[in-house]
Protein backbone atom coordinates (compact mmCIF):
# COMPACT_ATOMS: atom_id res chain seq x y z
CA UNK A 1 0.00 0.00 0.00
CA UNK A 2 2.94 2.43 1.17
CA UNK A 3 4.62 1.72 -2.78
CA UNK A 4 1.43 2.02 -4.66
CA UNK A 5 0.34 5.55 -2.80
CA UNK A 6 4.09 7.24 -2.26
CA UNK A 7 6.08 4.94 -4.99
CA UNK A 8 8.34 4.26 -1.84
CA UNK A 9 8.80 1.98 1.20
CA UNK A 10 8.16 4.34 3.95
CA UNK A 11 9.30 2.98 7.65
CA UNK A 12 6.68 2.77 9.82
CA UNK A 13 6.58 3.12 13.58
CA UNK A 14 4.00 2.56 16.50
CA UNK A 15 4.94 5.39 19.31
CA UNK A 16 3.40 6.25 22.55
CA UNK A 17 3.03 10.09 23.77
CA UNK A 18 1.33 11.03 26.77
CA UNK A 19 -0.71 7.77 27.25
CA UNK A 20 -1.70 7.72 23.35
CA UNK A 21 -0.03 4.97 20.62
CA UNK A 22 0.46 6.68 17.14
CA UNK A 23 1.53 4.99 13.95
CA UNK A 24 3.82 7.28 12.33
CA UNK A 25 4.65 6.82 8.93
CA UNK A 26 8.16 7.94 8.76
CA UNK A 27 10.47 9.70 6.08
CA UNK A 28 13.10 7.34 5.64
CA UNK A 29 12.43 4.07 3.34
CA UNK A 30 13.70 1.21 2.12
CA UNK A 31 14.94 2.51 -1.42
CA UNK A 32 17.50 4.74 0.38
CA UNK A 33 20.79 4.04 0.43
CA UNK A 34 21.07 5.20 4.00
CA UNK A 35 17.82 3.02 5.39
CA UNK A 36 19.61 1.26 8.13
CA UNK A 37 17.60 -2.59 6.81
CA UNK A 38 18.01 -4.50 4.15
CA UNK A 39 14.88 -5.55 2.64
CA UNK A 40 14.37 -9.17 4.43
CA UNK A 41 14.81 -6.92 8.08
CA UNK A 42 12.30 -4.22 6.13
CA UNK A 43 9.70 -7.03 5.52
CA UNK A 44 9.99 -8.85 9.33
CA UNK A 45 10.04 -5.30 10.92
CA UNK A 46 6.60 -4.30 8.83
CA UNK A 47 4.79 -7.60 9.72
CA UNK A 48 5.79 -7.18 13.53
CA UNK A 49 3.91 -3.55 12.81
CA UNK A 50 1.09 -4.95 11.40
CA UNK A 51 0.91 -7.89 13.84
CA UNK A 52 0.31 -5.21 16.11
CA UNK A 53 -2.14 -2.77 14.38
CA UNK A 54 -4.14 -5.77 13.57
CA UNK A 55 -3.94 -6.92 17.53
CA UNK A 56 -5.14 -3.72 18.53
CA UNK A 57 -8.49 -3.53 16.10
CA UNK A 58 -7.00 -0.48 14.17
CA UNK A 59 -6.65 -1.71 10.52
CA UNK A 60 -8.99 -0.75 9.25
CA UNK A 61 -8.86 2.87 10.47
CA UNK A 62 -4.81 2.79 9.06
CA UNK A 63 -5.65 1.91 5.77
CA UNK A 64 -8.70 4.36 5.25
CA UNK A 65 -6.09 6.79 6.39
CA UNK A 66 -3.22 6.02 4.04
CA UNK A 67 -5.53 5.91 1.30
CA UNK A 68 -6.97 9.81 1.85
CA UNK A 69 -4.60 11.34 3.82
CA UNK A 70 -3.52 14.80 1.98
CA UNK A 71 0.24 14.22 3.91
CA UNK A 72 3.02 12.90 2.31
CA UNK A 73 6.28 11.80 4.20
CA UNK A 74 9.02 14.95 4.05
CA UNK A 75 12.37 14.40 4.65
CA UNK A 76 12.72 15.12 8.92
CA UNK A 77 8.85 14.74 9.28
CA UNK A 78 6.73 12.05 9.70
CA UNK A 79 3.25 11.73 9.32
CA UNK A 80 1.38 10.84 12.48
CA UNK A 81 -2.47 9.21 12.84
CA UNK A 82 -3.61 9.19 16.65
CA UNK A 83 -4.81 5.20 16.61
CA UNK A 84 -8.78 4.78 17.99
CA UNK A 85 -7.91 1.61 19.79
CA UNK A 86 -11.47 1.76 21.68
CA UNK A 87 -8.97 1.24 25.03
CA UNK A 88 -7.20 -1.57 24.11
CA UNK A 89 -4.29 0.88 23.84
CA UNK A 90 -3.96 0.82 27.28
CA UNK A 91 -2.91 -3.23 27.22
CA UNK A 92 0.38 -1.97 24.85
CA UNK A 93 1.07 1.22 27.17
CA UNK A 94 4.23 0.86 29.80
């Protein structure tokens, strides 16, 4: 989905702030010569991602939001959706 929408392999992170989880889609990807994975630790670090986003009920909200989202990932900024996890969240939270 991140390919077909941005033409790129955009990192993607699940972050806590002040008691809420965020997926953040971030601004480095796989293409780059930098990105510190090759594509095999790319692929296992995605499904551990989406093991979770799928544990937490939130799927569905994720992809709605990659598919209409106006953002795009800039280099230094990531783009950030609050997750609705109907208070599972809580069961992921330290």
């Amino acid at each position: 989905m991140l390919r077909s929408r941005w033409r790129a392999s955009y990192d993607l992170q699940v972050v806590q702030r002040r008691g809420r989880l965020y997926l953040q889609v971030m601004w480095a990807y796989l293409e780059q010569q930098s990105f510190p994975l090759d594509a095999e630790g790319y692929g296992a670090h995605l499904q551990e991602v989406i093991a979770l986003l799928n544990e937490l009920g939130v799927a569905g909200q994720v992809r709605q939001w990659l598919l209409t989202t106006g953002e795009r990932p800039r280099l230094g900024k990531a783009m950030g959706l609050a997750l609705e996890t109907g208070g599972r969240g809580s069961e992921f939270l330290l």
